[in-house]
PDB file of N, CA and C in Angstrom:
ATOM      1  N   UNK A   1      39.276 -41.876 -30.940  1.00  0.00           N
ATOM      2  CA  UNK A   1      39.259 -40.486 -30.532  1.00  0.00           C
ATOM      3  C   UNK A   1      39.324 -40.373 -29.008  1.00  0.00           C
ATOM      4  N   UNK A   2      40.275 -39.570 -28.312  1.00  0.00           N
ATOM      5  CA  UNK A   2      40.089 -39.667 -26.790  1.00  0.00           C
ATOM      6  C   UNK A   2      39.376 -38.020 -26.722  1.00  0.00           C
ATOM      7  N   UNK A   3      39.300 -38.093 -25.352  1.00  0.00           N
ATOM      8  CA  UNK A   3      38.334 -37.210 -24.521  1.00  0.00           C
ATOM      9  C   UNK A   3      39.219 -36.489 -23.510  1.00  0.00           C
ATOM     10  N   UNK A   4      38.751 -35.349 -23.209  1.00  0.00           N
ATOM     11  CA  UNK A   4      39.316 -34.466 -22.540  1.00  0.00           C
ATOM     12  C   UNK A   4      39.417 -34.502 -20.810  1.00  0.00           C
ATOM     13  N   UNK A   5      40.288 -34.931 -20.236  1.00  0.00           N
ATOM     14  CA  UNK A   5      39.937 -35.623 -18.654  1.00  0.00           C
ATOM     15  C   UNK A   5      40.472 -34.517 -17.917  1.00  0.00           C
ATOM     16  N   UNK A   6      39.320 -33.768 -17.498  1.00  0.00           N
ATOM     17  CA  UNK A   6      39.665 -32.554 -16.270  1.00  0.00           C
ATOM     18  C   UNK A   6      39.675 -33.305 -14.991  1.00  0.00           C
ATOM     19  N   UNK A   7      41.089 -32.917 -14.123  1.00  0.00           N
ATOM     20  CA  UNK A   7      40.755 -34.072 -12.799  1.00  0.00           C
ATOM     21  C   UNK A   7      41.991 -32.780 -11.960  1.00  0.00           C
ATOM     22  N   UNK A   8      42.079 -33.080 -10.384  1.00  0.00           N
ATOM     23  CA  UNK A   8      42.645 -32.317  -9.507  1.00  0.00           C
ATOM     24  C   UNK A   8      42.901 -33.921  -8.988  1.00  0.00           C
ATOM     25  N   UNK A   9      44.138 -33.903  -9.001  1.00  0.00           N
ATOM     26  CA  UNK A   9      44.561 -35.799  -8.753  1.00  0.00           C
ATOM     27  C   UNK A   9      44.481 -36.007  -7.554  1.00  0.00           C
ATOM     28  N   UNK A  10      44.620 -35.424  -6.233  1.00  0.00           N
ATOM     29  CA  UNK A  10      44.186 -35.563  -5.064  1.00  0.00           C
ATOM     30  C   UNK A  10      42.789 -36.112  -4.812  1.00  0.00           C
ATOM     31  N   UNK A  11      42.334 -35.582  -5.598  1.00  0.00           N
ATOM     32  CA  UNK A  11      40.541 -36.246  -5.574  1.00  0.00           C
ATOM     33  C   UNK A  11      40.352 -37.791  -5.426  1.00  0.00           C
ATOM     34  N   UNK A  12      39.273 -38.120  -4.618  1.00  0.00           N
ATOM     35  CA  UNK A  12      39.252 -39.483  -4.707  1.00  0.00           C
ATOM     36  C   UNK A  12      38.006 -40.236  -5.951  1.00  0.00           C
ATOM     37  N   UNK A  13      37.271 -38.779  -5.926  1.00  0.00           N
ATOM     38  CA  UNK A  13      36.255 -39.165  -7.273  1.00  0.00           C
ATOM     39  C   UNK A  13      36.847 -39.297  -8.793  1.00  0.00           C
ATOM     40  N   UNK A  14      38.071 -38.312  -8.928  1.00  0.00           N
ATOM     41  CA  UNK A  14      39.348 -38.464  -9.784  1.00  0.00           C
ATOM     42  C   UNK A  14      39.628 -39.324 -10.376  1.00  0.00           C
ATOM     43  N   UNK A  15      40.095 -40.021  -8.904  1.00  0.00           N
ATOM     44  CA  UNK A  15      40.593 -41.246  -9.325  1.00  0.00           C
ATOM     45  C   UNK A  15      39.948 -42.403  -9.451  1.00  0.00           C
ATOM     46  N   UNK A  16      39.089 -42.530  -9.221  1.00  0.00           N
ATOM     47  CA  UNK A  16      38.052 -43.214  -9.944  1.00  0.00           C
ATOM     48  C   UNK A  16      37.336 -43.406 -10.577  1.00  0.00           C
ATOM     49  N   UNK A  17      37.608 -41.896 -11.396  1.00  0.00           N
ATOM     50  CA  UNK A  17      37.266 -41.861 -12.592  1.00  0.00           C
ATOM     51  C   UNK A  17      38.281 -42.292 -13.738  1.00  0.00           C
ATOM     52  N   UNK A  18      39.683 -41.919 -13.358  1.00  0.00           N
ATOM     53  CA  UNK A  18      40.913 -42.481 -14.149  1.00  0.00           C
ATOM     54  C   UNK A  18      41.169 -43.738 -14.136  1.00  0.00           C
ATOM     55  N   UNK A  19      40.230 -44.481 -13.234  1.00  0.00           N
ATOM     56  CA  UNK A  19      40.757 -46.319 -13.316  1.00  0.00           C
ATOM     57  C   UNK A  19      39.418 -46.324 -14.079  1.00  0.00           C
ATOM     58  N   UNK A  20      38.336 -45.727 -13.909  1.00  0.00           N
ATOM     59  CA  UNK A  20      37.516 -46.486 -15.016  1.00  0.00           C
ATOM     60  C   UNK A  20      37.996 -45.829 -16.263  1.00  0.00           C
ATOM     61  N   UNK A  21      38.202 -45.396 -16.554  1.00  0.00           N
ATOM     62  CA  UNK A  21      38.807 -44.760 -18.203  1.00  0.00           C
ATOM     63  C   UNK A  21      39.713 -45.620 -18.621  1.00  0.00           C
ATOM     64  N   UNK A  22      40.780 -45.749 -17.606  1.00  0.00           N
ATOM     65  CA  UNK A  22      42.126 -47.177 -17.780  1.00  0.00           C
ATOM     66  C   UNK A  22      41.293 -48.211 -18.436  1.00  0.00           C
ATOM     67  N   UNK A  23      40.380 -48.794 -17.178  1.00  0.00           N
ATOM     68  CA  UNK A  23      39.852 -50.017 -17.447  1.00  0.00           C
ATOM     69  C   UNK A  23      38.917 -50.191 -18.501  1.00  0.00           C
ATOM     70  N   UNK A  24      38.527 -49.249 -18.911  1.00  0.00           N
ATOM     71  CA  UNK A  24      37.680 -49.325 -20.155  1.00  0.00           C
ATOM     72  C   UNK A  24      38.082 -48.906 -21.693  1.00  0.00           C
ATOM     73  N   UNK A  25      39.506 -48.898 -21.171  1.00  0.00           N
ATOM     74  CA  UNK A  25      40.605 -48.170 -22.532  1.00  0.00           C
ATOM     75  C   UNK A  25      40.026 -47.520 -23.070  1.00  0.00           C
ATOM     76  N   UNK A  26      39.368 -46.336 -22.549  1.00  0.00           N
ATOM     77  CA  UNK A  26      38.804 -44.758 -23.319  1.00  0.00           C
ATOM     78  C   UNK A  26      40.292 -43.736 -23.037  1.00  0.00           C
ATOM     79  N   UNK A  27      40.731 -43.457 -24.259  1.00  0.00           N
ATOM     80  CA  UNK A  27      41.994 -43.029 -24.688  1.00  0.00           C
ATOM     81  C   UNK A  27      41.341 -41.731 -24.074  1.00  0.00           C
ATOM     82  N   UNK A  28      42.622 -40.946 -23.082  1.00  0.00           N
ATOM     83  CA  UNK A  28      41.971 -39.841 -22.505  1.00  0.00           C
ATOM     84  C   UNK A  28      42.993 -38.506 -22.901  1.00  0.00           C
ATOM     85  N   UNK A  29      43.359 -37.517 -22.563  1.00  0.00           N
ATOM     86  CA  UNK A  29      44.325 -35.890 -22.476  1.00  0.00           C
ATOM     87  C   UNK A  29      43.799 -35.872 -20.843  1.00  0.00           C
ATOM     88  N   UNK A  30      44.612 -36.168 -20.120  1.00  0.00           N
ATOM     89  CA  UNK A  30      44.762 -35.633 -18.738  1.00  0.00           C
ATOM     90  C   UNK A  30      45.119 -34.324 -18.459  1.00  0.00           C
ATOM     91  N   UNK A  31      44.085 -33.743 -17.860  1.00  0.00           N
ATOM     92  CA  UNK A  31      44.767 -32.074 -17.458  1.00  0.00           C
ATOM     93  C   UNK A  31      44.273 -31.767 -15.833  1.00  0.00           C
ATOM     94  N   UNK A  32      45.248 -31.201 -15.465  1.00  0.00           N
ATOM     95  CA  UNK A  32      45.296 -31.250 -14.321  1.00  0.00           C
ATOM     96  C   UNK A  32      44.523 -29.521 -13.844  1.00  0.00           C
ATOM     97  N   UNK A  33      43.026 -29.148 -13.165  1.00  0.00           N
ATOM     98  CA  UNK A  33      42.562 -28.252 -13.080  1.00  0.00           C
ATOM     99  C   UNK A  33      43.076 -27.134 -12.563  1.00  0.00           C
ATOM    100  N   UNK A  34      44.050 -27.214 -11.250  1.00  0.00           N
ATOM    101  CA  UNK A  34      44.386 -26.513 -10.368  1.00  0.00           C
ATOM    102  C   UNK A  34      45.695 -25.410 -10.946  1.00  0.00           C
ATOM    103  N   UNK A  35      46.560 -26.626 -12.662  1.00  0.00           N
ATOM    104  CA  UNK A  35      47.748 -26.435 -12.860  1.00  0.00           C
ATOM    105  C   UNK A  35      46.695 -25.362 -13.978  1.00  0.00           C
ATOM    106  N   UNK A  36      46.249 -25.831 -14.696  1.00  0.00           N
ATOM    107  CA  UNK A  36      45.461 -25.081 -16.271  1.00  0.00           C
ATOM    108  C   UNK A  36      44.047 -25.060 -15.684  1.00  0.00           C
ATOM    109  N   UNK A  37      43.323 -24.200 -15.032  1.00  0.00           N
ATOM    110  CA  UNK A  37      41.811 -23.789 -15.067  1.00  0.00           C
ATOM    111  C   UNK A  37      41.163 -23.401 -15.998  1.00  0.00           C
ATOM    112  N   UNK A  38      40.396 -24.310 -16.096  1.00  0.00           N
ATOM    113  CA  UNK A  38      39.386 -23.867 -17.260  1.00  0.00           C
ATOM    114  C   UNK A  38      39.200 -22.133 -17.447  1.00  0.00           C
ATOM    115  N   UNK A  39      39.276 -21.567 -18.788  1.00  0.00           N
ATOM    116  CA  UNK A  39      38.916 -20.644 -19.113  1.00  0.00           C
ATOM    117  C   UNK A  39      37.651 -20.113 -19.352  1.00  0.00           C
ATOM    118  N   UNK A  40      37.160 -18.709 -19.289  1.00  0.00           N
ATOM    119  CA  UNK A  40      35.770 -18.389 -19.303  1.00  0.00           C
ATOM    120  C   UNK A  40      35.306 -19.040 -20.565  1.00  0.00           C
ATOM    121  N   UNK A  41      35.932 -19.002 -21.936  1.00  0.00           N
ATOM    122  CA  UNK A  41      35.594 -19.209 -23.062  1.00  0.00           C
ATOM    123  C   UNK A  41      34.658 -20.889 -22.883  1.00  0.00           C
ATOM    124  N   UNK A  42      36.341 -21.545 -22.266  1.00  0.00           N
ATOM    125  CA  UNK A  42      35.660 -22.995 -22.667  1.00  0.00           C
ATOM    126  C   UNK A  42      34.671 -23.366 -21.550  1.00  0.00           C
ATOM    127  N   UNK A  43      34.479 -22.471 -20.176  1.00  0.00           N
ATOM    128  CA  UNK A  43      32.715 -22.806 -19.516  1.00  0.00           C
ATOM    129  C   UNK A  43      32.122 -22.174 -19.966  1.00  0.00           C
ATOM    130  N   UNK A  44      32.195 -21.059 -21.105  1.00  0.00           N
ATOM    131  CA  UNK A  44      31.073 -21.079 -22.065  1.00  0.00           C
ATOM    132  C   UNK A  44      30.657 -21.586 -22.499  1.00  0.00           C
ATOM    133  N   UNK A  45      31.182 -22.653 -23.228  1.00  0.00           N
ATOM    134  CA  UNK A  45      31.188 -23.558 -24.140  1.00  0.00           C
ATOM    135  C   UNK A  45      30.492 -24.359 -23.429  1.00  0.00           C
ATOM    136  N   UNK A  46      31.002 -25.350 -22.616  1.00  0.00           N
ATOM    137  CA  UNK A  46      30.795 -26.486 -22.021  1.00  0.00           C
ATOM    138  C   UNK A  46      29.635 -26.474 -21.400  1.00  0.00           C
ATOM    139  N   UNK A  47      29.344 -25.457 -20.448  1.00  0.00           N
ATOM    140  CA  UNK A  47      27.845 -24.546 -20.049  1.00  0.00           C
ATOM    141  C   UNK A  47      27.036 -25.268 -21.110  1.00  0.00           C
ATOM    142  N   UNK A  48      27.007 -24.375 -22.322  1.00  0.00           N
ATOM    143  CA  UNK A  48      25.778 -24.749 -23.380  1.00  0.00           C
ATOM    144  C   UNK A  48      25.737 -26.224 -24.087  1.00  0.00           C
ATOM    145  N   UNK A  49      26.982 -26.673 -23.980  1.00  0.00           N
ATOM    146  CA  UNK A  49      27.243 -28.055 -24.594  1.00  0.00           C
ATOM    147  C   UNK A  49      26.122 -29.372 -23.868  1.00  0.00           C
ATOM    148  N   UNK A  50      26.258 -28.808 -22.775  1.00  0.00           N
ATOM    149  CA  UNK A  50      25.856 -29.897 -21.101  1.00  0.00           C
ATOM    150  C   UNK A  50      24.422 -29.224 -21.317  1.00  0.00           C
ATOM    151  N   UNK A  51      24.047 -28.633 -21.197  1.00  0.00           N
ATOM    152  CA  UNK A  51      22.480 -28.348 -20.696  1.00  0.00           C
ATOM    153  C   UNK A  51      22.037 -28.023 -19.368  1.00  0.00           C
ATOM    154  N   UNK A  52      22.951 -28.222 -18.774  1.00  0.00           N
ATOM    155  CA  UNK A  52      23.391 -27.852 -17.322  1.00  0.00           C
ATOM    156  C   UNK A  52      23.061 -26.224 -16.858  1.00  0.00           C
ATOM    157  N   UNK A  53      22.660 -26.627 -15.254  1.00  0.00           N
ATOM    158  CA  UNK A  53      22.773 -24.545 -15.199  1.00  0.00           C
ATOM    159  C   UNK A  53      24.395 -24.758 -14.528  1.00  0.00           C
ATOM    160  N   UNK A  54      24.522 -23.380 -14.103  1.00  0.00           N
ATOM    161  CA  UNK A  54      25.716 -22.744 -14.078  1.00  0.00           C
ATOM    162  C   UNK A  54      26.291 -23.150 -13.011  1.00  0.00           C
ATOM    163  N   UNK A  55      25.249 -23.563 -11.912  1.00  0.00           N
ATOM    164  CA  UNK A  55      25.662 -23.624 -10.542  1.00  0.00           C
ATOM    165  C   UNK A  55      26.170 -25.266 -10.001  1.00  0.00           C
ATOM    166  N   UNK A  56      25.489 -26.251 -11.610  1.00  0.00           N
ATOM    167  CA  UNK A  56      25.954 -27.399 -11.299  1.00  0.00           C
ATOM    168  C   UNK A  56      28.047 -27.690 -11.926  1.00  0.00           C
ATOM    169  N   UNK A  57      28.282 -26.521 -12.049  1.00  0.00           N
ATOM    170  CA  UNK A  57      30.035 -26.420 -12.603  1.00  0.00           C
ATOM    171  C   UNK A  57      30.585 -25.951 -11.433  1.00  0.00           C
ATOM    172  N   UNK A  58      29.901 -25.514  -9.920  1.00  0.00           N
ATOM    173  CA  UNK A  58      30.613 -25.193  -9.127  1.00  0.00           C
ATOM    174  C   UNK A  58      31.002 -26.350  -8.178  1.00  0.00           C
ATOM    175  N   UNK A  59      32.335 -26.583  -7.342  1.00  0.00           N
ATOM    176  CA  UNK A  59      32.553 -27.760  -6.392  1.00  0.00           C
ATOM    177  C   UNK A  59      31.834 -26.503  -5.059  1.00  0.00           C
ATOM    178  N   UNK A  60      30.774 -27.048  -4.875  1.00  0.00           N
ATOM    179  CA  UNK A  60      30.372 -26.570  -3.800  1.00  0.00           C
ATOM    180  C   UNK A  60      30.789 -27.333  -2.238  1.00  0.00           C
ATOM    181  N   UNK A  61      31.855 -28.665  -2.444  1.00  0.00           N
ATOM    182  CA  UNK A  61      32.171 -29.227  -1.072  1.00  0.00           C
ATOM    183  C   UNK A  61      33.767 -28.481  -1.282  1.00  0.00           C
ATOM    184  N   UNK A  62      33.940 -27.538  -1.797  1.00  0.00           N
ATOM    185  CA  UNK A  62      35.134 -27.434  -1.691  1.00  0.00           C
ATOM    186  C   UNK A  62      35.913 -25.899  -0.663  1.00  0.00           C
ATOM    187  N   UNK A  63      36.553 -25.977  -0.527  1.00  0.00           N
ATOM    188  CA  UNK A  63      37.325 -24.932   0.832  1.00  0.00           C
ATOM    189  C   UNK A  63      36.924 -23.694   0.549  1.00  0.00           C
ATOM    190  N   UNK A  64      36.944 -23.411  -0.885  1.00  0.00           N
ATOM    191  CA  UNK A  64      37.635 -22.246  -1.855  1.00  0.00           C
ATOM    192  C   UNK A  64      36.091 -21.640  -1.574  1.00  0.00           C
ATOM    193  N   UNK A  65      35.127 -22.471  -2.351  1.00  0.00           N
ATOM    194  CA  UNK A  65      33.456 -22.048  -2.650  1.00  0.00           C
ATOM    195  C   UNK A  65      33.273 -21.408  -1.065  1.00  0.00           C
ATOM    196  N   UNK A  66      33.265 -22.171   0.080  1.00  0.00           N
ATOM    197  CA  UNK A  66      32.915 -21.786   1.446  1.00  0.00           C
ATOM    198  C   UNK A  66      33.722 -20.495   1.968  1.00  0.00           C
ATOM    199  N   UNK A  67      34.785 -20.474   1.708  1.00  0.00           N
ATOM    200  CA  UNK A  67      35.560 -19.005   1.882  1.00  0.00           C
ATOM    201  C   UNK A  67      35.168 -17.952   1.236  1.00  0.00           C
ATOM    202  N   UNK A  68      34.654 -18.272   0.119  1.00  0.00           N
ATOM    203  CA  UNK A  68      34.331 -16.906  -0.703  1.00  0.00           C
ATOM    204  C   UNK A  68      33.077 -17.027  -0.384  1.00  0.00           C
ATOM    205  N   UNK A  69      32.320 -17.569   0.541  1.00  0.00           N
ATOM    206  CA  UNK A  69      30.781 -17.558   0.230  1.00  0.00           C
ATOM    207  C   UNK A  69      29.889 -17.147  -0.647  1.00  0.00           C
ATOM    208  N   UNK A  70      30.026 -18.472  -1.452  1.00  0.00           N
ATOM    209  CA  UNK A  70      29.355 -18.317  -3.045  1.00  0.00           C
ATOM    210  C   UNK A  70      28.122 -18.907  -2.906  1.00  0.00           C
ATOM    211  N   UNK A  71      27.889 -19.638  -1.906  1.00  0.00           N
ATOM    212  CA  UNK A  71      26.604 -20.132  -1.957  1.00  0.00           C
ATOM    213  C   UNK A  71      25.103 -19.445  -2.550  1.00  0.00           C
ATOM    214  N   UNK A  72      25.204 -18.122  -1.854  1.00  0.00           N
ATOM    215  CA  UNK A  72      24.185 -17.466  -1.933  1.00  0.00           C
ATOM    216  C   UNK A  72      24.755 -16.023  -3.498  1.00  0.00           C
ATOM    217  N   UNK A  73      25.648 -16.092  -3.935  1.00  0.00           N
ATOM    218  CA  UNK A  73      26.329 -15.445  -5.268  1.00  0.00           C
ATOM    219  C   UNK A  73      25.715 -16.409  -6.172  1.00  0.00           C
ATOM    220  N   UNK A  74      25.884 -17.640  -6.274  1.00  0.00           N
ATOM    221  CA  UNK A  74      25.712 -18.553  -7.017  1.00  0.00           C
ATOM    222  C   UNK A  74      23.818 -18.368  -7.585  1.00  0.00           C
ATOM    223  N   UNK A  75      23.526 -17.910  -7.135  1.00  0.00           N
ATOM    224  CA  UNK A  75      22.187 -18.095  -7.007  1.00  0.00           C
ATOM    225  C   UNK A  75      21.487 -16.199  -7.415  1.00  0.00           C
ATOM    226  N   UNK A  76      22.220 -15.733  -7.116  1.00  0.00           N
ATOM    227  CA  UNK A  76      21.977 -14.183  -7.345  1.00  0.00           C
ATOM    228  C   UNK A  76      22.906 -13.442  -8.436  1.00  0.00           C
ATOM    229  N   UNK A  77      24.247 -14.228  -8.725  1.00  0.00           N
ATOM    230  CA  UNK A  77      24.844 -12.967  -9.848  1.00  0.00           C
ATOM    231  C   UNK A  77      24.837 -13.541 -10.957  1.00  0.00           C
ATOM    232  N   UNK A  78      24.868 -12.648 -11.574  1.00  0.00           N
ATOM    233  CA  UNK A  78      24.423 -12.971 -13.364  1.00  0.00           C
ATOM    234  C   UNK A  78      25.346 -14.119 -14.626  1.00  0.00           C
ATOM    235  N   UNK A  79      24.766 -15.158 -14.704  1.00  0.00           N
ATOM    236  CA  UNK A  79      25.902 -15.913 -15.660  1.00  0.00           C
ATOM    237  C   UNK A  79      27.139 -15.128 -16.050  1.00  0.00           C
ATOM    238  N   UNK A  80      27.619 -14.355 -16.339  1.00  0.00           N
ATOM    239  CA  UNK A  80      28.782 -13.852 -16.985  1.00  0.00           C
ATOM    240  C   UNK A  80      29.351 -13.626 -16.217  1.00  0.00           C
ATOM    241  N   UNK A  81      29.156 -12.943 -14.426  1.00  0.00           N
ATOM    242  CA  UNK A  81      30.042 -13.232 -13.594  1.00  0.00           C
ATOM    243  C   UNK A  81      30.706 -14.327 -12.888  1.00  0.00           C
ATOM    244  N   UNK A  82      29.408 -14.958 -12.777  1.00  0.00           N
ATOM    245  CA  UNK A  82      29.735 -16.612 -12.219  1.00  0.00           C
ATOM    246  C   UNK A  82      30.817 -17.103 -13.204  1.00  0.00           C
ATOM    247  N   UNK A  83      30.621 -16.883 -14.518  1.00  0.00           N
ATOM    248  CA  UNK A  83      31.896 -17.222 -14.992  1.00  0.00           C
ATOM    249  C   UNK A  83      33.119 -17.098 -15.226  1.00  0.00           C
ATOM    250  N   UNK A  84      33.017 -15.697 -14.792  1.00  0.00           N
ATOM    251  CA  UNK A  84      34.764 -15.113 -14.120  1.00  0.00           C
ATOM    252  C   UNK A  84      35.559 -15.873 -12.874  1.00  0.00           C
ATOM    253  N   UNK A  85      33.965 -16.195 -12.150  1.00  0.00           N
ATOM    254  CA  UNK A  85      34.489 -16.593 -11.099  1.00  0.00           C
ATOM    255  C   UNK A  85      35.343 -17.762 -10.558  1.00  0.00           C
ATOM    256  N   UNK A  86      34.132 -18.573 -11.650  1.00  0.00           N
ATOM    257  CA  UNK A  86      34.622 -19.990 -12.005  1.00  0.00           C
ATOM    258  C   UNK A  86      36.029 -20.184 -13.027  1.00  0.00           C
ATOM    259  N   UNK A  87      36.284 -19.181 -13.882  1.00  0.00           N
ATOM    260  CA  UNK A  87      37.954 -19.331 -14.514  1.00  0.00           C
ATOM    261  C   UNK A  87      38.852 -18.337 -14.011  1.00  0.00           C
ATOM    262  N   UNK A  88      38.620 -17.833 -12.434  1.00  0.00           N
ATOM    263  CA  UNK A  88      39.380 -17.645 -11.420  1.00  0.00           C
ATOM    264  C   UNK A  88      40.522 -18.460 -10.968  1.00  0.00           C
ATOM    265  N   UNK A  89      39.796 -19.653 -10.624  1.00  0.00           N
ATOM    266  CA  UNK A  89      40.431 -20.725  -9.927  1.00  0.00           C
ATOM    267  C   UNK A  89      39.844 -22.045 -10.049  1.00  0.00           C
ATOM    268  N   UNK A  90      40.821 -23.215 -10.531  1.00  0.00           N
ATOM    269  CA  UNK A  90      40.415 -24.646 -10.949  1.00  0.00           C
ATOM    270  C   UNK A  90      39.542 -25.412 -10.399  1.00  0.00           C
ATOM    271  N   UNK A  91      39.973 -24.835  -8.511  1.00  0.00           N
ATOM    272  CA  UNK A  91      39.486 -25.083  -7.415  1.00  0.00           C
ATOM    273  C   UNK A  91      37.906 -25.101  -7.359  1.00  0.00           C
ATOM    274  N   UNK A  92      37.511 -23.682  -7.914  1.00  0.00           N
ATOM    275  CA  UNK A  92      36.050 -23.540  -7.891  1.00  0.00           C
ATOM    276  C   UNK A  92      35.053 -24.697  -8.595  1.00  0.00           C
ATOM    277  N   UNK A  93      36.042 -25.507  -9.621  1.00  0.00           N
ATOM    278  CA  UNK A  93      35.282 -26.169 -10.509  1.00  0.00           C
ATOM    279  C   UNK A  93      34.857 -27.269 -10.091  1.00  0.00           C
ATOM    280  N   UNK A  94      33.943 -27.792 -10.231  1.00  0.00           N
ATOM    281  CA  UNK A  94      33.497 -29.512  -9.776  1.00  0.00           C
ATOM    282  C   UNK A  94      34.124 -30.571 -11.039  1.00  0.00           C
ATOM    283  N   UNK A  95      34.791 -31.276 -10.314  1.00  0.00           N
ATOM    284  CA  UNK A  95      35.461 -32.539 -11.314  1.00  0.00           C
ATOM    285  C   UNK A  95      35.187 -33.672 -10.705  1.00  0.00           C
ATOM    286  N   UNK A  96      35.466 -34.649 -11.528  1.00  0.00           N
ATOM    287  CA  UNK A  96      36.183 -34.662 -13.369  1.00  0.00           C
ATOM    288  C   UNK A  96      35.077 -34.243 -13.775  1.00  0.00           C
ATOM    289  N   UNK A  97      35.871 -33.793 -15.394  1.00  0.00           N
ATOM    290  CA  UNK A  97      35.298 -33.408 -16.181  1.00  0.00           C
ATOM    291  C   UNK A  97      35.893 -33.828 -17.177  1.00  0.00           C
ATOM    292  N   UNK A  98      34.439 -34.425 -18.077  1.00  0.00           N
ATOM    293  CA  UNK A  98      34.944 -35.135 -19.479  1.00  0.00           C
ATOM    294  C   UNK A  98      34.724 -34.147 -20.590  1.00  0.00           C
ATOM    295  N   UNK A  99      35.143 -33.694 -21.704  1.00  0.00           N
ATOM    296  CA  UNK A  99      34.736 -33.203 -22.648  1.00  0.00           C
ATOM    297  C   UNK A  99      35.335 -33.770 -23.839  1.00  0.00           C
ATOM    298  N   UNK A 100      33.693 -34.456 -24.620  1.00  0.00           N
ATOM    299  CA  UNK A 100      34.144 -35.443 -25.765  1.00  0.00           C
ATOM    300  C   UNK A 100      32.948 -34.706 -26.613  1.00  0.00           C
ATOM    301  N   UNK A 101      33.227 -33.688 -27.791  1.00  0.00           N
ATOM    302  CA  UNK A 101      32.659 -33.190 -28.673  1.00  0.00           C
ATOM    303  C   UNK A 101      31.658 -32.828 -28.270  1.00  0.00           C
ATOM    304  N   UNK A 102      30.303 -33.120 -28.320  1.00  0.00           N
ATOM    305  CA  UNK A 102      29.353 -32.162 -27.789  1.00  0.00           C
ATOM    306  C   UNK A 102      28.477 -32.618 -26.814  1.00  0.00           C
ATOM    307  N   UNK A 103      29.765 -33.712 -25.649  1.00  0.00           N
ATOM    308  CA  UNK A 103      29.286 -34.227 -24.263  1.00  0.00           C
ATOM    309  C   UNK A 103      30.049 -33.767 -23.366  1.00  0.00           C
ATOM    310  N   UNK A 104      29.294 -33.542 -22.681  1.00  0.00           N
ATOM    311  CA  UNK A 104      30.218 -32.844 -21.351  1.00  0.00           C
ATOM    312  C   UNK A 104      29.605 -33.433 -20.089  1.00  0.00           C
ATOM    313  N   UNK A 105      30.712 -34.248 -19.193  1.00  0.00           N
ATOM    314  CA  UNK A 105      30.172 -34.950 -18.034  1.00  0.00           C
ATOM    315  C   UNK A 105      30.580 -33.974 -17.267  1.00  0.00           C
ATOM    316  N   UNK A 106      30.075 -33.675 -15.911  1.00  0.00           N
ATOM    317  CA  UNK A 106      30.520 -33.094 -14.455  1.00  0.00           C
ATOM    318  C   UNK A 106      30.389 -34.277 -13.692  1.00  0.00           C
ATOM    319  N   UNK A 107      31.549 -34.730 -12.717  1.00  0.00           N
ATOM    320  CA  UNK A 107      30.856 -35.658 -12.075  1.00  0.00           C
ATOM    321  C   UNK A 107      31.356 -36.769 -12.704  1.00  0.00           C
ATOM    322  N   UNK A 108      31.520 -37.818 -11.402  1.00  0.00           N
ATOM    323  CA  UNK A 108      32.045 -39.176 -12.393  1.00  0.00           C
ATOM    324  C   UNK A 108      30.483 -40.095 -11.550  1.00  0.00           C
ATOM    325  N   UNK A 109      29.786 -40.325 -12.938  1.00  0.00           N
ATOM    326  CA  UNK A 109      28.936 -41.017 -11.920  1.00  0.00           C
ATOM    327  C   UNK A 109      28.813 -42.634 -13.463  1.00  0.00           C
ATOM    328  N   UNK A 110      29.515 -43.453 -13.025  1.00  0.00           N
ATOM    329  CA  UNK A 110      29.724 -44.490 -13.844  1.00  0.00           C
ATOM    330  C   UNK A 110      28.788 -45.248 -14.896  1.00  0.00           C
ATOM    331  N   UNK A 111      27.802 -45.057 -14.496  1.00  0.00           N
ATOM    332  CA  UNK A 111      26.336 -45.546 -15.733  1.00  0.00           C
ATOM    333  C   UNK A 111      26.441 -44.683 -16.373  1.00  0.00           C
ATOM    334  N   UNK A 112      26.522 -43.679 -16.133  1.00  0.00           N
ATOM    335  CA  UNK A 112      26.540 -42.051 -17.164  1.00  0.00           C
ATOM    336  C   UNK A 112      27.639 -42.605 -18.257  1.00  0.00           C
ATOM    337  N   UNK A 113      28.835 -42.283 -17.784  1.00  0.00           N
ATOM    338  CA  UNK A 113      30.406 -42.305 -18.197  1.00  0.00           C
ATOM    339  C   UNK A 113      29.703 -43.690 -19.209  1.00  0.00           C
ATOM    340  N   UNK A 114      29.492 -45.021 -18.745  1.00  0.00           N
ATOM    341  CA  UNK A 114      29.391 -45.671 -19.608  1.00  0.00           C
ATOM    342  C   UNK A 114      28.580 -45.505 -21.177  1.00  0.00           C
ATOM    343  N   UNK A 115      27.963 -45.165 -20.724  1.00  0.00           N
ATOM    344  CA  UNK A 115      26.587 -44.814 -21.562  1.00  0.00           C
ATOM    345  C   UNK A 115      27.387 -43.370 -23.086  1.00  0.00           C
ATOM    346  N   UNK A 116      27.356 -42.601 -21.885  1.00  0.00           N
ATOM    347  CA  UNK A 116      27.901 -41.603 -22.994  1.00  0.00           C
ATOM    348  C   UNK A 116      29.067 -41.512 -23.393  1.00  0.00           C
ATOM    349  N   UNK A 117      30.373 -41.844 -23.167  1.00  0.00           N
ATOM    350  CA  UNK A 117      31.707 -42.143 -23.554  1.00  0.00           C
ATOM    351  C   UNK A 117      32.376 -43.702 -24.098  1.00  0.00           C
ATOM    352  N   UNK A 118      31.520 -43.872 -24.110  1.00  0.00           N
ATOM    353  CA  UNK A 118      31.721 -45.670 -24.248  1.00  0.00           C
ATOM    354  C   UNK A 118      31.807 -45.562 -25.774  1.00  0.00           C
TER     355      UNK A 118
END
């Protein structure tokens, strides 16, 4: 069964998340964030899947977050907007992102990835 690989290929965390997936032959669906942004539906989803709050789905080192100054939104407007905001633009999202049935990684942080996608 492969897994769902959200990545913006410029990334260097990306891509190091795509050589460990290679190297560990975890059969993946590459989608590229910037081209197909996640929809409100599926960070609905993924939101409750992860256990995660809302604010850990934002790329907060990214151009987009600092221009719109979300820092302090992030923290004050109500889940259902944050999530407009976030299937605005791909940009807003923090990647990779794995989604394998009812795991959802943010973040390539490799003990994780092993552990839960393995």
């Amino acid at each position: 069964m492969s897994v769902l690989f959200i990545e913006y290929p410029k990334c260097t965390t990306c891509k190091k998340a795509k050589k460990f997936l290679i190297e560990n032959n975890i059969e993946f669906i590459d989608r590229h964030i910037a081209e197909e942004n996640p929809t409100k539906e599926e960070l609905k989803e993924w939101l409750a899947k992860s256990n995660l709050s809302i604010n850990k789905f934002f790329n907060t080192s990214g151009v987009l977050y600092r221009e719109m100054q979300l820092k302090d939104k992030v923290k004050a407007l109500p889940e259902d907007e944050l999530l407009d905001i976030l299937a605005s633009n791909g940009m807003l999202v923090k990647r990779p992102i794995i989604v394998k049935e009812d795991t959802i990684l943010i973040g390539f942080k490799e003990e994780e990835w092993l552990t839960k996608i393995k």
